[in-house]
C-alpha atoms as a PDB file:
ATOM      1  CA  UNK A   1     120.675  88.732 136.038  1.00  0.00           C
ATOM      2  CA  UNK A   2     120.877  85.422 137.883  1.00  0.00           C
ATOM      3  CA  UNK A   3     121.270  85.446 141.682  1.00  0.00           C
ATOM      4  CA  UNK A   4     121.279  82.825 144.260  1.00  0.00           C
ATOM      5  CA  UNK A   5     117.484  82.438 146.269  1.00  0.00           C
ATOM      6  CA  UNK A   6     116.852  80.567 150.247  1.00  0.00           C
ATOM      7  CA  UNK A   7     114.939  78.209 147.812  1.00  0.00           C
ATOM      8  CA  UNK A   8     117.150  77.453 144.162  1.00  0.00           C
ATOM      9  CA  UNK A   9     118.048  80.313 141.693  1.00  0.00           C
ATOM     10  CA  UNK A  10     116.802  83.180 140.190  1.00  0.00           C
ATOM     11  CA  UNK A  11     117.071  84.457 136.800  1.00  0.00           C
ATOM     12  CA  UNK A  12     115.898  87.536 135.166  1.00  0.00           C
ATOM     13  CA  UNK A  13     116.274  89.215 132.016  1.00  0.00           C
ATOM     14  CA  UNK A  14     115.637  93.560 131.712  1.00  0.00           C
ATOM     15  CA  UNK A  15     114.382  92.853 128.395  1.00  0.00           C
ATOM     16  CA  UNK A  16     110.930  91.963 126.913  1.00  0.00           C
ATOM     17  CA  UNK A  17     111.527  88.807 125.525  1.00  0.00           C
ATOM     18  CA  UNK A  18     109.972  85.430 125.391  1.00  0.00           C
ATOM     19  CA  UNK A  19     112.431  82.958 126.645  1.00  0.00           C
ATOM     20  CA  UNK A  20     115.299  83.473 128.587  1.00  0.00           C
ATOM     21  CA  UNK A  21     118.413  81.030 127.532  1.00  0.00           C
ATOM     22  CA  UNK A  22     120.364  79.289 130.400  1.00  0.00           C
ATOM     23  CA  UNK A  23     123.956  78.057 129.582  1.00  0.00           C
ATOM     24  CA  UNK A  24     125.543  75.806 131.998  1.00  0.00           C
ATOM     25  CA  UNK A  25     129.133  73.654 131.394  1.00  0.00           C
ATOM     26  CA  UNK A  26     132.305  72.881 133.659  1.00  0.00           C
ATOM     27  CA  UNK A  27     134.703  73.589 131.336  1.00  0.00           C
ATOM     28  CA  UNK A  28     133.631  76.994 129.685  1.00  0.00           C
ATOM     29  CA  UNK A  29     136.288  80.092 129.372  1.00  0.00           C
ATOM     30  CA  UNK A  30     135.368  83.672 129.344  1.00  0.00           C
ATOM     31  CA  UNK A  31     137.348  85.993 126.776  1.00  0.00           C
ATOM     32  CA  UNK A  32     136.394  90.137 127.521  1.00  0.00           C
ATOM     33  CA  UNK A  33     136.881  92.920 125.873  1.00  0.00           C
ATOM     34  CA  UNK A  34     135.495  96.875 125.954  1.00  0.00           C
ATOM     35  CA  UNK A  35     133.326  97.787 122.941  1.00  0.00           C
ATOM     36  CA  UNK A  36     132.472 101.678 123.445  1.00  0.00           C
ATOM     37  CA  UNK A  37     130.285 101.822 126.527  1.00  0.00           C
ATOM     38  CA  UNK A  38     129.530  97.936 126.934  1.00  0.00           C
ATOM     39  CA  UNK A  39     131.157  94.835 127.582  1.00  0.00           C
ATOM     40  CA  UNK A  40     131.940  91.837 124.947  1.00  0.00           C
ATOM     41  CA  UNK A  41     131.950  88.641 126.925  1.00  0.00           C
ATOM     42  CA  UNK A  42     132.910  85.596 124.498  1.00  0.00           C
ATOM     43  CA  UNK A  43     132.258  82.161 125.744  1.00  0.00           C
ATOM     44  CA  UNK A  44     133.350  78.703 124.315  1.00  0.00           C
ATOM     45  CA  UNK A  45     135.655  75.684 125.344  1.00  0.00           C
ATOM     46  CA  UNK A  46     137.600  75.425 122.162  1.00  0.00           C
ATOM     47  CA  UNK A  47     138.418  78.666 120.438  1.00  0.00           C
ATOM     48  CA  UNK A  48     142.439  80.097 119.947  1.00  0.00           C
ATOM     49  CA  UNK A  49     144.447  83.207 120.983  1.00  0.00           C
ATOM     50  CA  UNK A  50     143.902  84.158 117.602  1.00  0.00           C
ATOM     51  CA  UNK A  51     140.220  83.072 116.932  1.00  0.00           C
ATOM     52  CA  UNK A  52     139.458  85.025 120.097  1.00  0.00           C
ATOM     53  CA  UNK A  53     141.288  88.044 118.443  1.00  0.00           C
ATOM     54  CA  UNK A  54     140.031  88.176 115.713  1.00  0.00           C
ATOM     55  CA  UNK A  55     136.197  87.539 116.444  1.00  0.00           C
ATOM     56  CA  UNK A  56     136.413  90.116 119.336  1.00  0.00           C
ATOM     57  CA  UNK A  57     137.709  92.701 116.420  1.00  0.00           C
ATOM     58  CA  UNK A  58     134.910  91.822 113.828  1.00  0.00           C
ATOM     59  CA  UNK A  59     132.276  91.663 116.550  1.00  0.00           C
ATOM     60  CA  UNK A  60     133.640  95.297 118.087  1.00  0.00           C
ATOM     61  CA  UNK A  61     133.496  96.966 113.895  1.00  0.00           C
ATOM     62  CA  UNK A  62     129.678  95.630 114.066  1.00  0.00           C
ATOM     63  CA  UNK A  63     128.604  97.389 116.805  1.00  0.00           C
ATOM     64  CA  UNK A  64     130.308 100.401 116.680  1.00  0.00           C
ATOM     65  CA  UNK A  65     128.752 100.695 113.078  1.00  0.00           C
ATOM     66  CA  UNK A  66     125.228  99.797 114.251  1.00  0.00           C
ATOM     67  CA  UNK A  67     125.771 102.176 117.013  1.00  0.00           C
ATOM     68  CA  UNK A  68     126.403 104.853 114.723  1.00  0.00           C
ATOM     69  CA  UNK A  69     123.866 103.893 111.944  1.00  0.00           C
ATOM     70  CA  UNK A  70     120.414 103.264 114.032  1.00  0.00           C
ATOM     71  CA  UNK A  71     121.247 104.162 117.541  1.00  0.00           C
ATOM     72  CA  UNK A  72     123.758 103.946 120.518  1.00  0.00           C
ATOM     73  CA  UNK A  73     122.304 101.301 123.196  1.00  0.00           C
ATOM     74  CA  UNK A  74     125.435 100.676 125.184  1.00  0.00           C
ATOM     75  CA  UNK A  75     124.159  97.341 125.902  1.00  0.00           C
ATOM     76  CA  UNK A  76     126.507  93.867 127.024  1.00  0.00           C
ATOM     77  CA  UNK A  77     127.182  91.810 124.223  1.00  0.00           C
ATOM     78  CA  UNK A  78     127.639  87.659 124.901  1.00  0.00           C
ATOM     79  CA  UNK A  79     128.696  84.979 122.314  1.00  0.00           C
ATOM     80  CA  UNK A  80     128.370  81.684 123.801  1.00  0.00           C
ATOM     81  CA  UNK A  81     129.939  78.447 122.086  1.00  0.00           C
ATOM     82  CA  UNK A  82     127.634  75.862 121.840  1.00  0.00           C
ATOM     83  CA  UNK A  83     128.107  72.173 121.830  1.00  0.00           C
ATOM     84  CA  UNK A  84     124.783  71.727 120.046  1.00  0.00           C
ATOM     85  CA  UNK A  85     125.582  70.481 116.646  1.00  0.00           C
ATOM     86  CA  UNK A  86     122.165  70.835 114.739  1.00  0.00           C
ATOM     87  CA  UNK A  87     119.554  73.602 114.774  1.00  0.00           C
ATOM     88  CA  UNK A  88     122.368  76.311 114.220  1.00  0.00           C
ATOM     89  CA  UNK A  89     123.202  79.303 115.520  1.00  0.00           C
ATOM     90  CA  UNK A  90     120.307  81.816 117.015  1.00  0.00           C
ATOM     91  CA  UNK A  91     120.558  85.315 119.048  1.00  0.00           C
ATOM     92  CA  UNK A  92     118.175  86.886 121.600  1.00  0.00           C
ATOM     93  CA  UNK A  93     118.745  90.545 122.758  1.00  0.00           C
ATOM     94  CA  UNK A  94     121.520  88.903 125.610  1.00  0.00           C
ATOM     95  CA  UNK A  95     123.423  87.045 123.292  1.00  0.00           C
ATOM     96  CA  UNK A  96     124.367  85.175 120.599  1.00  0.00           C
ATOM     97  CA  UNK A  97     124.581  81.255 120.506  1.00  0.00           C
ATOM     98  CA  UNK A  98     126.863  79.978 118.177  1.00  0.00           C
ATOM     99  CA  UNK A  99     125.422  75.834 117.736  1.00  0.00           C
ATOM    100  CA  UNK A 100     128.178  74.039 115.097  1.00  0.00           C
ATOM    101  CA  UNK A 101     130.324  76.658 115.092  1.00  0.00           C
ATOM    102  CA  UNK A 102     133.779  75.852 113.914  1.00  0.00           C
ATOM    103  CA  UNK A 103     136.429  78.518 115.339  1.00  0.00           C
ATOM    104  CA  UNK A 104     139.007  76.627 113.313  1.00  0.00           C
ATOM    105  CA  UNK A 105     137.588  77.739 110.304  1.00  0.00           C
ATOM    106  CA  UNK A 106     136.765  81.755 111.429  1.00  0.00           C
ATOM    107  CA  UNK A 107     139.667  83.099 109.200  1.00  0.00           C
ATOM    108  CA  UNK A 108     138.950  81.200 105.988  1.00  0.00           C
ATOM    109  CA  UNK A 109     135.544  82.138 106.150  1.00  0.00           C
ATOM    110  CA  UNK A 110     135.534  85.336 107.985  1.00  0.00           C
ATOM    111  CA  UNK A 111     132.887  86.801 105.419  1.00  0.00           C
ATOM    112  CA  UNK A 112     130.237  84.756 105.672  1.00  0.00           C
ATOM    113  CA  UNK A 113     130.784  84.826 109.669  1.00  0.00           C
ATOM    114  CA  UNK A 114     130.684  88.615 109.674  1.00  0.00           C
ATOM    115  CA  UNK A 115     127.288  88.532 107.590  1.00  0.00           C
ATOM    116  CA  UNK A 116     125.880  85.658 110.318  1.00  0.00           C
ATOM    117  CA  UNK A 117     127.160  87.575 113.603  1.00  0.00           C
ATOM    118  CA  UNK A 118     125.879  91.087 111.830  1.00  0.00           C
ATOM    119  CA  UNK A 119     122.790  89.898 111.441  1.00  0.00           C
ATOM    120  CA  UNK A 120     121.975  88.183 114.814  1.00  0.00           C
ATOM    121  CA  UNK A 121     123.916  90.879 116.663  1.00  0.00           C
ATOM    122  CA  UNK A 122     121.476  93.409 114.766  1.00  0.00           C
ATOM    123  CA  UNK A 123     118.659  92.111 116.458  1.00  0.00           C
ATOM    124  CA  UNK A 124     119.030  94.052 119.682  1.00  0.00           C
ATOM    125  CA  UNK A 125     117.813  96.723 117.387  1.00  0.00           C
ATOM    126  CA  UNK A 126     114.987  94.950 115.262  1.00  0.00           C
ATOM    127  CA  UNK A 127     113.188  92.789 117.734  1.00  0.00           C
ATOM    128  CA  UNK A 128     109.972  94.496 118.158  1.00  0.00           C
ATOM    129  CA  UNK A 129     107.493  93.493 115.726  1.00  0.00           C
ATOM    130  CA  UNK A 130     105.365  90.293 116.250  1.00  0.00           C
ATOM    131  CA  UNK A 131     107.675  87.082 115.388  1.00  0.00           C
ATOM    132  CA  UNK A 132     104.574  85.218 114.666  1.00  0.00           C
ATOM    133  CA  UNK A 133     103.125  86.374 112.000  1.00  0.00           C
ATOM    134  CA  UNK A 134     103.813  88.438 108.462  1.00  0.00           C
ATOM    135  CA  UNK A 135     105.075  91.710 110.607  1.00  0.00           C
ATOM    136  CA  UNK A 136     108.496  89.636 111.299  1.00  0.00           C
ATOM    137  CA  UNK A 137     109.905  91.125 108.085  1.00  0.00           C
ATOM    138  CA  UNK A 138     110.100  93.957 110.219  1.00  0.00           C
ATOM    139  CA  UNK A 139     112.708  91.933 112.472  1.00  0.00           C
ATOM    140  CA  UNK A 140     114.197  89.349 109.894  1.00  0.00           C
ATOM    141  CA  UNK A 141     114.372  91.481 106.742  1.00  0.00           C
ATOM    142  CA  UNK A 142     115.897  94.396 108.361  1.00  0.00           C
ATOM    143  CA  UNK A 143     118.729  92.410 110.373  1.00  0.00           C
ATOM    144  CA  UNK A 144     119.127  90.798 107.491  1.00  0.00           C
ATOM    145  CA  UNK A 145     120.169  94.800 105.265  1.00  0.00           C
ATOM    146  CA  UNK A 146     121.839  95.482 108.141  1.00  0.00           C
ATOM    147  CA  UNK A 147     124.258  92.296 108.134  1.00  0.00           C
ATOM    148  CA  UNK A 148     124.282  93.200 104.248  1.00  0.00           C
ATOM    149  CA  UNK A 149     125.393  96.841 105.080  1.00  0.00           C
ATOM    150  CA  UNK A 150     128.000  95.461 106.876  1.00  0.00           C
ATOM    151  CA  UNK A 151     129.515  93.691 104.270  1.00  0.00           C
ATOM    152  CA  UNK A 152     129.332  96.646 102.023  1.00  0.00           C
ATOM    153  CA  UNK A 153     131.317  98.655 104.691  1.00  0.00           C
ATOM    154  CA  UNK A 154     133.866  96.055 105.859  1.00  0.00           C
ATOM    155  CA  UNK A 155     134.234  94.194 102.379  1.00  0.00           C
ATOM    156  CA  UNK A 156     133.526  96.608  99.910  1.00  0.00           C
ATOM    157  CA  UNK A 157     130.527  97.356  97.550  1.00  0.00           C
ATOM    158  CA  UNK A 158     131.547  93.869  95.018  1.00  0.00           C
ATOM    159  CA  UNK A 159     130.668  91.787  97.836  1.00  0.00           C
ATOM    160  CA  UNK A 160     127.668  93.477  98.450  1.00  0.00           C
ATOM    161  CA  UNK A 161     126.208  93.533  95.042  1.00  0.00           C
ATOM    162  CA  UNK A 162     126.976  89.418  94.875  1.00  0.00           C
ATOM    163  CA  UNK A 163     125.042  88.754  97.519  1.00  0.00           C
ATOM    164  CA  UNK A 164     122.311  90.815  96.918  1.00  0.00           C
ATOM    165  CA  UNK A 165     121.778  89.688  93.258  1.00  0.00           C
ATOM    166  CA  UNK A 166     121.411  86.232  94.848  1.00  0.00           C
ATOM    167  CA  UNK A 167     118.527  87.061  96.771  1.00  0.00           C
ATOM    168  CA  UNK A 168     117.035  89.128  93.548  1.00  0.00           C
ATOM    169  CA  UNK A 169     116.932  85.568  91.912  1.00  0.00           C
ATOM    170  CA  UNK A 170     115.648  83.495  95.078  1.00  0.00           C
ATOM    171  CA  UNK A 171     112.899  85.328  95.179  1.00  0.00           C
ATOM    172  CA  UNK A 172     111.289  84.960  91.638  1.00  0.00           C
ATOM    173  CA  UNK A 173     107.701  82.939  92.445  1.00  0.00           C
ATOM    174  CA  UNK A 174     107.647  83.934  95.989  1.00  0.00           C
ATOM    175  CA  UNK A 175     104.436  85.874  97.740  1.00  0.00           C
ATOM    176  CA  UNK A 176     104.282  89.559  98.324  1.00  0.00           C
ATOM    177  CA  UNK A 177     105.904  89.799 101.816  1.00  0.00           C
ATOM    178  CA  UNK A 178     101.919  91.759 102.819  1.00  0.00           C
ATOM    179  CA  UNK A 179     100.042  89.155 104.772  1.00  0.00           C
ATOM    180  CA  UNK A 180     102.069  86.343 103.595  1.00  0.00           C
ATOM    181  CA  UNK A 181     101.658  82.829 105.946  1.00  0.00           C
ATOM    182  CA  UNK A 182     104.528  83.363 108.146  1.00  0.00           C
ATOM    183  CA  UNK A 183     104.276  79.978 109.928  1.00  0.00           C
ATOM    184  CA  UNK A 184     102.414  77.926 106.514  1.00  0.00           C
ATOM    185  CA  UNK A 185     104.452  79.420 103.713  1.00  0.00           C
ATOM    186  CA  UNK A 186     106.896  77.107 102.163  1.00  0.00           C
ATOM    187  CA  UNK A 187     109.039  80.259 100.731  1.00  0.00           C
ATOM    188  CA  UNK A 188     108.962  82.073 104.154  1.00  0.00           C
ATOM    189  CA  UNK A 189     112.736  82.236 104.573  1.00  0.00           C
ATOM    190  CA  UNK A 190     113.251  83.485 101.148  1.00  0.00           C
ATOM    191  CA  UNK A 191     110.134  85.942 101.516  1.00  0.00           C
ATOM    192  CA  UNK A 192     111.953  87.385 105.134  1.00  0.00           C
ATOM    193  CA  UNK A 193     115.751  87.202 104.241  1.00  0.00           C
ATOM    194  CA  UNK A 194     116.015  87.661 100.261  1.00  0.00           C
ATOM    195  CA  UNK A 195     112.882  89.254  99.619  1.00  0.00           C
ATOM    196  CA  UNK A 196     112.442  91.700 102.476  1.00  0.00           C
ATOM    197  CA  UNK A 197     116.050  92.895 101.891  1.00  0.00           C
ATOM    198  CA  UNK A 198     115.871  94.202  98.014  1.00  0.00           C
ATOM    199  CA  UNK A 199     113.079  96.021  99.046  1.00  0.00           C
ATOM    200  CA  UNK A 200     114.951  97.528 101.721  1.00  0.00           C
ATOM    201  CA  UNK A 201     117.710  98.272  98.954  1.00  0.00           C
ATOM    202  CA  UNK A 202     115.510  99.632  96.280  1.00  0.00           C
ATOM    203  CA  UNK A 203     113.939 101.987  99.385  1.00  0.00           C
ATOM    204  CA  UNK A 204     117.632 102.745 100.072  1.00  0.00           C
ATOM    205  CA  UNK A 205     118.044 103.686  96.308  1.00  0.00           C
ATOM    206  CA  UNK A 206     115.304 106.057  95.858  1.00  0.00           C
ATOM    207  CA  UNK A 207     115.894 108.242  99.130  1.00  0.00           C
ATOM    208  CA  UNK A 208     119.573 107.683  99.469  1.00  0.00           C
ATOM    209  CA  UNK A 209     121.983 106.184 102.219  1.00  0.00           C
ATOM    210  CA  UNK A 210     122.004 109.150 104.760  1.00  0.00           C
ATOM    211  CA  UNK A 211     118.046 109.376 104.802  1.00  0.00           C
ATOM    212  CA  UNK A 212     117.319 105.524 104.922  1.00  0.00           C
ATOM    213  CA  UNK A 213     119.543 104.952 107.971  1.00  0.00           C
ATOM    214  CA  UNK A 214     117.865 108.307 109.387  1.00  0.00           C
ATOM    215  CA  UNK A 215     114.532 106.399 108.682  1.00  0.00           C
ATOM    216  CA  UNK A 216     115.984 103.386 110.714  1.00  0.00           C
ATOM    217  CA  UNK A 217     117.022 104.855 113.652  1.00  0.00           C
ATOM    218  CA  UNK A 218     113.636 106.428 113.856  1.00  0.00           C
ATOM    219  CA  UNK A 219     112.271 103.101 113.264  1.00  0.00           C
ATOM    220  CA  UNK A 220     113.908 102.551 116.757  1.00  0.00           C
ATOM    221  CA  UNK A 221     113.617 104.954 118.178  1.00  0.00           C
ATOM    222  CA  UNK A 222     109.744 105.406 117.988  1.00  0.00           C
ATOM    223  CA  UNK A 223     109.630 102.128 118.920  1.00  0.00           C
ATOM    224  CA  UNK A 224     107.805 100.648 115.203  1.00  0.00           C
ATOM    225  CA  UNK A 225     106.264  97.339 116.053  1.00  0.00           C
ATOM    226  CA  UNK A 226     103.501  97.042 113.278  1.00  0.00           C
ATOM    227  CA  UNK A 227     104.064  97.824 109.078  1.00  0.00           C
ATOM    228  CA  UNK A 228     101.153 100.033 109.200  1.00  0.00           C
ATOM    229  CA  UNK A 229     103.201 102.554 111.494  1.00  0.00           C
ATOM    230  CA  UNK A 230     106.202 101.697 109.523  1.00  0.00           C
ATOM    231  CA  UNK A 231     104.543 103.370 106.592  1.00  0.00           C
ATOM    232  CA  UNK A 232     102.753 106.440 108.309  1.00  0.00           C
ATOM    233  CA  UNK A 233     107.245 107.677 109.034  1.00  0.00           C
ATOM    234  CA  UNK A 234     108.079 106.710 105.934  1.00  0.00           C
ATOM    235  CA  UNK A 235     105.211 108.936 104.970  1.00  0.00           C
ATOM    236  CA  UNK A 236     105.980 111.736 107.321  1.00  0.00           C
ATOM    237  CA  UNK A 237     109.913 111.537 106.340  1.00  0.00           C
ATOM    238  CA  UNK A 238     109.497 111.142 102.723  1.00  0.00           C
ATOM    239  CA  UNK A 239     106.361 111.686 101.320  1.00  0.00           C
ATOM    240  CA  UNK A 240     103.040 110.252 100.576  1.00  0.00           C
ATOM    241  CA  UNK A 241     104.292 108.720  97.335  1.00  0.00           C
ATOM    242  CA  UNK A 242     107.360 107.406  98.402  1.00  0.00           C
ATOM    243  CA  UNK A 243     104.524 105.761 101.017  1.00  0.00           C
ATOM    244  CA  UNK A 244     102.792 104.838  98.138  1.00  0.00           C
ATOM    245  CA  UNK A 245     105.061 103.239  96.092  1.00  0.00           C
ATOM    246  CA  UNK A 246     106.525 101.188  99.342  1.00  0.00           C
ATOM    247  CA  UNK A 247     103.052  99.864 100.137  1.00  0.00           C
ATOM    248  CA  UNK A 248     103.081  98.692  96.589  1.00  0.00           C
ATOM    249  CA  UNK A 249     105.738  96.933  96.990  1.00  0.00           C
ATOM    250  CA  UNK A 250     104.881  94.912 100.002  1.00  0.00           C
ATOM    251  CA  UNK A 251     101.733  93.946  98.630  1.00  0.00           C
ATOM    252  CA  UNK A 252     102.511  92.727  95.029  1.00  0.00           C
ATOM    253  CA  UNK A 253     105.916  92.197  94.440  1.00  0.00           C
END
């Protein structure tokens, strides 16, 4: 929250997290909207009636899917408009900041939008492993399945399957995701966002759609920061081979 001191300003954030974004502009409108138990505030300076409409409706069939899939959290969503125009777009768990985004060109390329907004909105679920090193898979390559989930629901399985099969061939020559350099690695957004992901699908294969998401929300629930303890559910919820042949995975492929 952010509330006025005797000596300047105060601002606070109920979340662990390690920065806390400030947004300030004269000319910024607020666009709200109810999404379950929360509230969607959208922010910008430049977006339309029907812009507005239809990102509010997109962003509201995201969460209510997530919701369902890992775990309610009932928390605020924000989607702030920047003016930035390089660096792109990046969430934390209060928002999402939308750098170079082009509202005029939401409805030709409302696909590739959903995927982007899926898989920084998914974050306020997979944000707990260390962003520093290897473990981020655990954070990247799951928002990542999730935004591609998404596009399988909303879009249909076609659009799923192209997209995936472009991150089966991004990731030929690329190191096992176990222990890989996350800050030195020249391939480390392929390793995170193509690789992590058809692992995720091949684990989605072989125990089936209702168990993996089941496996998720655990994944939240018990509050899985480290791949180690990622491995023990998967062990406890499917088996010591299913372990095994996961672990193999991460370390070779």
């Amino acid at each position: 929250g952010v509330r006025k001191t005797e000596t300047g300003w105060s601002v606070d954030c109920p979340d662990p997290t390690n920065d806390i974004v400030i947004c300030l502009a004269e000319d910024l409108r607020v666009h709200e909207s109810e999404i379950a138990n929360s509230r969607l505030r959208i922010y910008h300076f430049s977006f339309t009636d029907s812009t507005l409409e239809a990102l509010s409706s997109d962003i509201a069939v995201i969460i209510r899917s997530f919701n369902r899939w890992f775990a309610a959290i009932g928390r605020d969503v924000n989607i702030v408009e920047s003016r930035r125009e390089k660096g792109g777009g990046y969430g934390r768990i209060g928002g999402i900041f939308l750098g170079g985004f082009d509202g005029g060109t939401y409805m030709t390329g409302r696909e590739s939008f959903n995927r982007y907004l899926a898989h920084e909105l998914s974050h306020q679920w997979w944000h707990r492993a260390p962003s520093t090193s290897w473990e981020d898979w655990l954070n990247e390559s799951f928002a990542e399945y999730s935004a591609l989930s998404l596009i399988r629901e909303v879009y249909g399985t076609e659009s799923f399957n192209a997209r995936l099969e472009k991150k089966k061939n991004e990731i030929e020559g690329t190191s096992p995701i176990w222990g890989f350099d996350r800050n030195g690695d020249p391939d480390g957004q392929k390793i995170l966002y193509s690789k992590g992901p058809v692992l995720l699908f091949r684990l989605e294969e072989r125990i089936g759609r209702e168990r993996f998401l089941r496996l998720c929300s655990d994944i939240y629930k018990l509050d899985i920061a480290f791949t180690e303890d990622f491995l023990e559910l998967l062990e406890d919820s499917e088996g010591v081979q299913a372990r095994i042949w996961f672990e193999e995975m991460l370390k070779t492929l």
